[in-house]
N, C-alpha and C. Protein backbone atom coordinates (compact mmCIF):
# COMPACT_ATOMS: atom_id res chain seq x y z
N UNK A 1 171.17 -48.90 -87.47
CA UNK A 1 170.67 -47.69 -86.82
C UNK A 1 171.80 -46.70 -86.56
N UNK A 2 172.97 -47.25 -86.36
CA UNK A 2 174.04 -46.08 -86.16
C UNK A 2 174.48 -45.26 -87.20
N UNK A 3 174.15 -45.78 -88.90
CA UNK A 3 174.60 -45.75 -89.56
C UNK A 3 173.44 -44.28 -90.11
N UNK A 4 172.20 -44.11 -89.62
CA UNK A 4 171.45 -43.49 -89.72
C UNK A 4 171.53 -42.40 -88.66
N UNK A 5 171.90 -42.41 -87.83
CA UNK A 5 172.38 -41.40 -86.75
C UNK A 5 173.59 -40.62 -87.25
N UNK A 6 174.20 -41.30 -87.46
CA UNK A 6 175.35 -40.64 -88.02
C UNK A 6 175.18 -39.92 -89.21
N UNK A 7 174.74 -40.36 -90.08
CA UNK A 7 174.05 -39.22 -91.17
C UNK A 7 173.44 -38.06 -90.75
N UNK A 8 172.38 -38.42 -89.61
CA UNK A 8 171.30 -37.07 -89.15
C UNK A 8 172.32 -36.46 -88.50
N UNK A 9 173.51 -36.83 -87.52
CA UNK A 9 174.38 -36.51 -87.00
C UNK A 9 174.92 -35.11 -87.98
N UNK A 10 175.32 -36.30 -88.89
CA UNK A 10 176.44 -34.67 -90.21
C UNK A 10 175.36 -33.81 -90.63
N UNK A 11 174.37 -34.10 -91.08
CA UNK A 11 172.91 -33.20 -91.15
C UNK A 11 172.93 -31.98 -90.67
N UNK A 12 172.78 -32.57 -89.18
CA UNK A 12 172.64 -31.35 -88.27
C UNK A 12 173.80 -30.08 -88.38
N UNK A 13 174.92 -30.63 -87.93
CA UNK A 13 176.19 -29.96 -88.08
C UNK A 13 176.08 -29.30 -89.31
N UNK A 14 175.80 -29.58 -90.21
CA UNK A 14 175.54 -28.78 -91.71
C UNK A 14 174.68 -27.96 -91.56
N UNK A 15 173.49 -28.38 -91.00
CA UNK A 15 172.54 -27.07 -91.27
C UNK A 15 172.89 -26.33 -89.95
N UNK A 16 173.51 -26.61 -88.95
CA UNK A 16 173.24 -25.71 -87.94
C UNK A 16 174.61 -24.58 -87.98
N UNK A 17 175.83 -25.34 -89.24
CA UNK A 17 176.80 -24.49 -89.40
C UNK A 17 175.99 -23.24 -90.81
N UNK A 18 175.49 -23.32 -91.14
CA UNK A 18 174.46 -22.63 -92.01
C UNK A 18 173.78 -21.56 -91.58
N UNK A 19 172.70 -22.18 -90.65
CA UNK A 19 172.11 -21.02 -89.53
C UNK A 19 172.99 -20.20 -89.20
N UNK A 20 174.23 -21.06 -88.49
CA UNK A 20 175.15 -19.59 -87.98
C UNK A 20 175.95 -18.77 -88.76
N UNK A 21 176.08 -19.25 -89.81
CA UNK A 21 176.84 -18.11 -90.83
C UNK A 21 175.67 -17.28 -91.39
N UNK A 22 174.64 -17.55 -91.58
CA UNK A 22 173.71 -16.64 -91.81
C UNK A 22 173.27 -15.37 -90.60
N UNK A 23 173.34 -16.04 -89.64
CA UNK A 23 173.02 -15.11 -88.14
C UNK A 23 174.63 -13.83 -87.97
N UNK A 24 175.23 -14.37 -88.30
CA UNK A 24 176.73 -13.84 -88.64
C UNK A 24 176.75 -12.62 -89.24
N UNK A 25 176.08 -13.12 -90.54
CA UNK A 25 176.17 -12.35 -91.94
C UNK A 25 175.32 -11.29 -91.72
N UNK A 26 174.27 -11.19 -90.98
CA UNK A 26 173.39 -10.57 -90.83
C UNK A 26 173.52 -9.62 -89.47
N UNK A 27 174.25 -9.41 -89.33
CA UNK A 27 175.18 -8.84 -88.05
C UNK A 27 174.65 -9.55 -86.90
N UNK A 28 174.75 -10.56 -86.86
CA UNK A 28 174.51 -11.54 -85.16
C UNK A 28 175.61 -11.02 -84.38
N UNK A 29 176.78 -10.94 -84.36
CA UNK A 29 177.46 -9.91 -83.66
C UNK A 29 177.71 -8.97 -83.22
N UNK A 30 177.42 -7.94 -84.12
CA UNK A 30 176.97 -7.10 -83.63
C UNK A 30 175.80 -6.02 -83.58
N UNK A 31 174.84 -6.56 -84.21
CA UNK A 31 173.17 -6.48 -83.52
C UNK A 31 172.72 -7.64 -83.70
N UNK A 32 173.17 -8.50 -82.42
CA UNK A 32 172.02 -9.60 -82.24
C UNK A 32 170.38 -9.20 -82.89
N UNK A 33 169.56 -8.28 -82.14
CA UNK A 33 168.77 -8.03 -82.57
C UNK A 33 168.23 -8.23 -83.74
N UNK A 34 169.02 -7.57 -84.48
CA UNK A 34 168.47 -7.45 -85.65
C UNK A 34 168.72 -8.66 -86.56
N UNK A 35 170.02 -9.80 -86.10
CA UNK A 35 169.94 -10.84 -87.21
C UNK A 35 168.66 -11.90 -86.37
N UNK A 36 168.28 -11.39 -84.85
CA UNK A 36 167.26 -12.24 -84.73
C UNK A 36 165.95 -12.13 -85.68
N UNK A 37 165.69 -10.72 -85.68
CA UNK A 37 164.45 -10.45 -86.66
C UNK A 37 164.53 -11.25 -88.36
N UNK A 38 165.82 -11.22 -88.58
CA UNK A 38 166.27 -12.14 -89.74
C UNK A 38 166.65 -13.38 -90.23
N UNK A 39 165.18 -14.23 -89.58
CA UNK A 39 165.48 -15.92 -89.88
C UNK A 39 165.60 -16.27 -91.28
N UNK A 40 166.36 -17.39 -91.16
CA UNK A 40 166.75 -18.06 -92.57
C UNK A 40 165.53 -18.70 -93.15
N UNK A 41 164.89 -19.05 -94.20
CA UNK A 41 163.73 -19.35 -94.53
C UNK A 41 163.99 -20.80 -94.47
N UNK A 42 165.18 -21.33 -94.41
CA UNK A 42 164.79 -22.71 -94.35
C UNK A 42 164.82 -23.17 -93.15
N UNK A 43 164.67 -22.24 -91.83
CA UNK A 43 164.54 -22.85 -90.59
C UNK A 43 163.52 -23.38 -90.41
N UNK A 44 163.46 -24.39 -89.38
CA UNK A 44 161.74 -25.07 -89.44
C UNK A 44 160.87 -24.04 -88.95
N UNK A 45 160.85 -23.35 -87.58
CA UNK A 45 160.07 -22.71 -87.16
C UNK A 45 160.71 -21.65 -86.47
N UNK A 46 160.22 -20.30 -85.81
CA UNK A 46 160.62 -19.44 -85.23
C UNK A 46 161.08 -20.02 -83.80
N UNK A 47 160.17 -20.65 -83.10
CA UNK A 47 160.96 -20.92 -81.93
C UNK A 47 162.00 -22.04 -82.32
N UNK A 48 162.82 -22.47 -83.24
CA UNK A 48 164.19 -22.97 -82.87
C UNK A 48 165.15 -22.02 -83.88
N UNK A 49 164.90 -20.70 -84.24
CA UNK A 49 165.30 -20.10 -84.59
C UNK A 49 165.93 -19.25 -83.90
N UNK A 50 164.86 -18.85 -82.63
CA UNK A 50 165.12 -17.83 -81.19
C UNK A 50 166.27 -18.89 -80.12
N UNK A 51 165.62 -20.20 -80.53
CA UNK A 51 166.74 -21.03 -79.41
C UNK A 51 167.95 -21.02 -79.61
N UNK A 52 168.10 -20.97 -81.62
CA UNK A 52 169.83 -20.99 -81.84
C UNK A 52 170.45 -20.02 -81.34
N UNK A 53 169.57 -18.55 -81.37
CA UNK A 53 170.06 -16.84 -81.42
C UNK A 53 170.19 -17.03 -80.02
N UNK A 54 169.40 -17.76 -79.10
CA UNK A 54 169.87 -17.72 -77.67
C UNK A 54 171.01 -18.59 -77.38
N UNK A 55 171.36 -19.15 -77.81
CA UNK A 55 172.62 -20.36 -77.47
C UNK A 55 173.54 -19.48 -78.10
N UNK A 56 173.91 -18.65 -79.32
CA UNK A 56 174.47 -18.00 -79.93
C UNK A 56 175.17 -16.74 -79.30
N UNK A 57 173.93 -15.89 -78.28
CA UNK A 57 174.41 -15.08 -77.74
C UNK A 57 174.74 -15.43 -76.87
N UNK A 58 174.98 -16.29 -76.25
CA UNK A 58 175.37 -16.94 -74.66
C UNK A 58 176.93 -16.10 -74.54
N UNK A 59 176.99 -15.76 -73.24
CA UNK A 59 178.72 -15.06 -73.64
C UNK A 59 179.70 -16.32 -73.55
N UNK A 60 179.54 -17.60 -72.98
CA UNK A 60 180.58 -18.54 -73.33
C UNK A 60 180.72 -19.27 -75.03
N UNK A 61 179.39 -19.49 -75.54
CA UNK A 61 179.42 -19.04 -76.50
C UNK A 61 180.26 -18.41 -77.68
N UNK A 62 179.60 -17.37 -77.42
CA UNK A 62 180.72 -16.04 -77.99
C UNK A 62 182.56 -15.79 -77.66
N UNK A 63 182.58 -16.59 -76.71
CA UNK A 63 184.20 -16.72 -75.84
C UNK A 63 184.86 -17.70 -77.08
N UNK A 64 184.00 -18.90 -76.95
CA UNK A 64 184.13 -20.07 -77.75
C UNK A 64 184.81 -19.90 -78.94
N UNK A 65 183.80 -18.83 -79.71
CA UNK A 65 183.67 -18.62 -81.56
C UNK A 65 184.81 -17.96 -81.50
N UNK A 66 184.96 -16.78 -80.77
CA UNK A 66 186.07 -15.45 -80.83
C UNK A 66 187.58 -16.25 -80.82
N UNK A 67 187.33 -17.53 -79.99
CA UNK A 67 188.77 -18.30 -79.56
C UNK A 67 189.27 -18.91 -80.88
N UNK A 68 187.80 -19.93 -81.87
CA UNK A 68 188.26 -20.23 -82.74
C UNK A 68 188.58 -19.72 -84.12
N UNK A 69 188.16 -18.42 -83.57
CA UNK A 69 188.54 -17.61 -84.94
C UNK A 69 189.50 -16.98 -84.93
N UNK A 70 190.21 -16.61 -83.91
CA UNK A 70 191.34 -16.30 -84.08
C UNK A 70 192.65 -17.47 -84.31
N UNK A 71 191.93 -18.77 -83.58
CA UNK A 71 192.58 -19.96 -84.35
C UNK A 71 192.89 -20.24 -85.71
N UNK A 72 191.53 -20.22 -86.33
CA UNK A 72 191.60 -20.00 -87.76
C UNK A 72 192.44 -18.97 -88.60
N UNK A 73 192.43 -17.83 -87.86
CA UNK A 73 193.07 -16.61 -88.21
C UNK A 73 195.11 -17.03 -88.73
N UNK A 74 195.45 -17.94 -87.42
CA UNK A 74 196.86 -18.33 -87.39
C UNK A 74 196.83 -19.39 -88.14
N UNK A 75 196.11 -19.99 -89.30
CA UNK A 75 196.74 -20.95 -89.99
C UNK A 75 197.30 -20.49 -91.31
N UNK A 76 198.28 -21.32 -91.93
CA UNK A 76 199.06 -20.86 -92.94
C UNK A 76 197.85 -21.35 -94.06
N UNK A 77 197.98 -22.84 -93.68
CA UNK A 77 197.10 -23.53 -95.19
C UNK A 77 195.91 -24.35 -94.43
N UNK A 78 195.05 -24.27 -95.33
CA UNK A 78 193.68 -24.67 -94.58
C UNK A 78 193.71 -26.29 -95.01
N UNK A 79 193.18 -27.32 -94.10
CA UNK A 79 193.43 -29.02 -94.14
C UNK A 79 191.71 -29.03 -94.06
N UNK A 80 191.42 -29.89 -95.23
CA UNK A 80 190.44 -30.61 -95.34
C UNK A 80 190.32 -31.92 -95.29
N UNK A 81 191.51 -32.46 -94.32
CA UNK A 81 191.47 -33.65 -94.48
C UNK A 81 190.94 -34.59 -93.03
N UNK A 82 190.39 -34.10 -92.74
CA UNK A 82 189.68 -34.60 -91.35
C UNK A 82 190.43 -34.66 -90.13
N UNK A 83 189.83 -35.60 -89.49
CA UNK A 83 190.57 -36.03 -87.93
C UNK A 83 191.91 -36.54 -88.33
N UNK A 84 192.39 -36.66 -89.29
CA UNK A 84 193.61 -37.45 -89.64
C UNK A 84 194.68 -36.45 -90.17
N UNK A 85 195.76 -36.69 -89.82
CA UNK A 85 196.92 -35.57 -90.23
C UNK A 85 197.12 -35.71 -91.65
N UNK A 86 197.62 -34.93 -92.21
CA UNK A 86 198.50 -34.90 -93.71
C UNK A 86 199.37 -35.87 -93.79
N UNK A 87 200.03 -35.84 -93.01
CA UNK A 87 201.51 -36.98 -92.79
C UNK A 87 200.55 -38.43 -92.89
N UNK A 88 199.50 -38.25 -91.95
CA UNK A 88 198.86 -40.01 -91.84
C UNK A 88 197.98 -39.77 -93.19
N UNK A 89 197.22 -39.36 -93.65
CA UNK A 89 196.94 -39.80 -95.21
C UNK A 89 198.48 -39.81 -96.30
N UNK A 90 199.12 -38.78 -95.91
CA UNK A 90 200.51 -39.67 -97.22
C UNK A 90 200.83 -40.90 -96.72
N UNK A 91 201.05 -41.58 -96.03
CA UNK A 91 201.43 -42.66 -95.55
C UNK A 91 200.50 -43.47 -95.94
N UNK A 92 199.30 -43.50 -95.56
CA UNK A 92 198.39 -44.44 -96.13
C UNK A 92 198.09 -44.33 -97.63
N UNK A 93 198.24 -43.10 -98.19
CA UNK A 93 198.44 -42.74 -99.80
C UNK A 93 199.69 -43.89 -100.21
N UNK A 94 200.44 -43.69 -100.08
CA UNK A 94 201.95 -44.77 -100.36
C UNK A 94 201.64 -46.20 -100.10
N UNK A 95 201.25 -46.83 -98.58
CA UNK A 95 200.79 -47.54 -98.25
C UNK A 95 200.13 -48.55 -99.60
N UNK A 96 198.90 -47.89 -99.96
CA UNK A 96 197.76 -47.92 -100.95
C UNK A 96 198.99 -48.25 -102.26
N UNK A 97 199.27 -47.43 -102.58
CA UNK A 97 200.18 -47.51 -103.59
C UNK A 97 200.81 -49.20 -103.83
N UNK A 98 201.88 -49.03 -102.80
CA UNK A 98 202.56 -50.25 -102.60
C UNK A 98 201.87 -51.21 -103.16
N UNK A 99 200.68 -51.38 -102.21
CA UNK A 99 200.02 -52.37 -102.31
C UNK A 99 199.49 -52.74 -103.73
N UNK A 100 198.96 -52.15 -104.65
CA UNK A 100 198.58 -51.83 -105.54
C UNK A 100 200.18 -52.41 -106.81
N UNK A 101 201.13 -52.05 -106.49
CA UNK A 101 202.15 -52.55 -107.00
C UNK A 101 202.43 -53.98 -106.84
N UNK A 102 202.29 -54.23 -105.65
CA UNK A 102 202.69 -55.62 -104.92
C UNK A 102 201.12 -56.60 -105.72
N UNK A 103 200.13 -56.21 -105.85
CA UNK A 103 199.04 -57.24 -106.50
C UNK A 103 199.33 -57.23 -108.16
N UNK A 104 200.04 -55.86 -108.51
CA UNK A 104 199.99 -56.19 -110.24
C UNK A 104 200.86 -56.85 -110.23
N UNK A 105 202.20 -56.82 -109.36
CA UNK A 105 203.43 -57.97 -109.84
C UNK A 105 203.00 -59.27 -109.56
N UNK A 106 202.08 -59.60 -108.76
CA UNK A 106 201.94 -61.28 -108.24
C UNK A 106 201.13 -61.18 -109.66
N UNK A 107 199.88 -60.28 -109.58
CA UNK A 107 199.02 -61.23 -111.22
C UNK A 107 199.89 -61.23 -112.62
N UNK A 108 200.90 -60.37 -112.80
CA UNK A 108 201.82 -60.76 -113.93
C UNK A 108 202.71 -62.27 -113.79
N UNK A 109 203.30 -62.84 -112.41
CA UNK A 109 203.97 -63.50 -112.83
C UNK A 109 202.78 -64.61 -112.86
């Protein structure tokens, strides 16, 4: 069961990062209004469409997004590599490696 939560889990986060780039795109910033009148067709229904646009305009909210976008703004190179640093996947990259060396030499001799 966790293993199924966690899927609907990334689900959500996907479609609800979706909704908001669409609400975005459609000037949710600056006419709420009008990206409310402009639901995404693959939302389920209008009222959780109005609930996102209300959580959206919330001004902490909006404090939130503005904070992390100017976060985003200060990075040099963008990391797709999750919760885990660059440094800790090369290490475990090498790691892997090693290991991988260390099993072909035992099955040769």
């Amino acid at each position: 069961m966790g293993y199924v939560d966690s899927r609907l889990h990334y689900q959500w986060k996907r479609t609800r990062g979706e909704l908001s780039a669409h609400w975005k795109n459609n000037g949710g910033k600056t006419n709420p209004r009008l990206a409310r009148s402009m639901m995404k067709s693959n939302c389920r229904s209008p009222e959780d469409w109005n609930h996102l646009c209300d959580y959206w305009e919330l001004e902490s909210t909006r404090r939130y997004s503005d904070q992390m976008e100017c976060n985003r703004g200060k990075q040099v190179v963008t990391s797709r590599g999750g919760s885990r640093s660059i440094a800790n996947h090369v290490y475990h990259m090498v790691s892997f490696e090693d290991l991988l060396f260390k099993l072909k030499g035992f099955y040769l001799i």
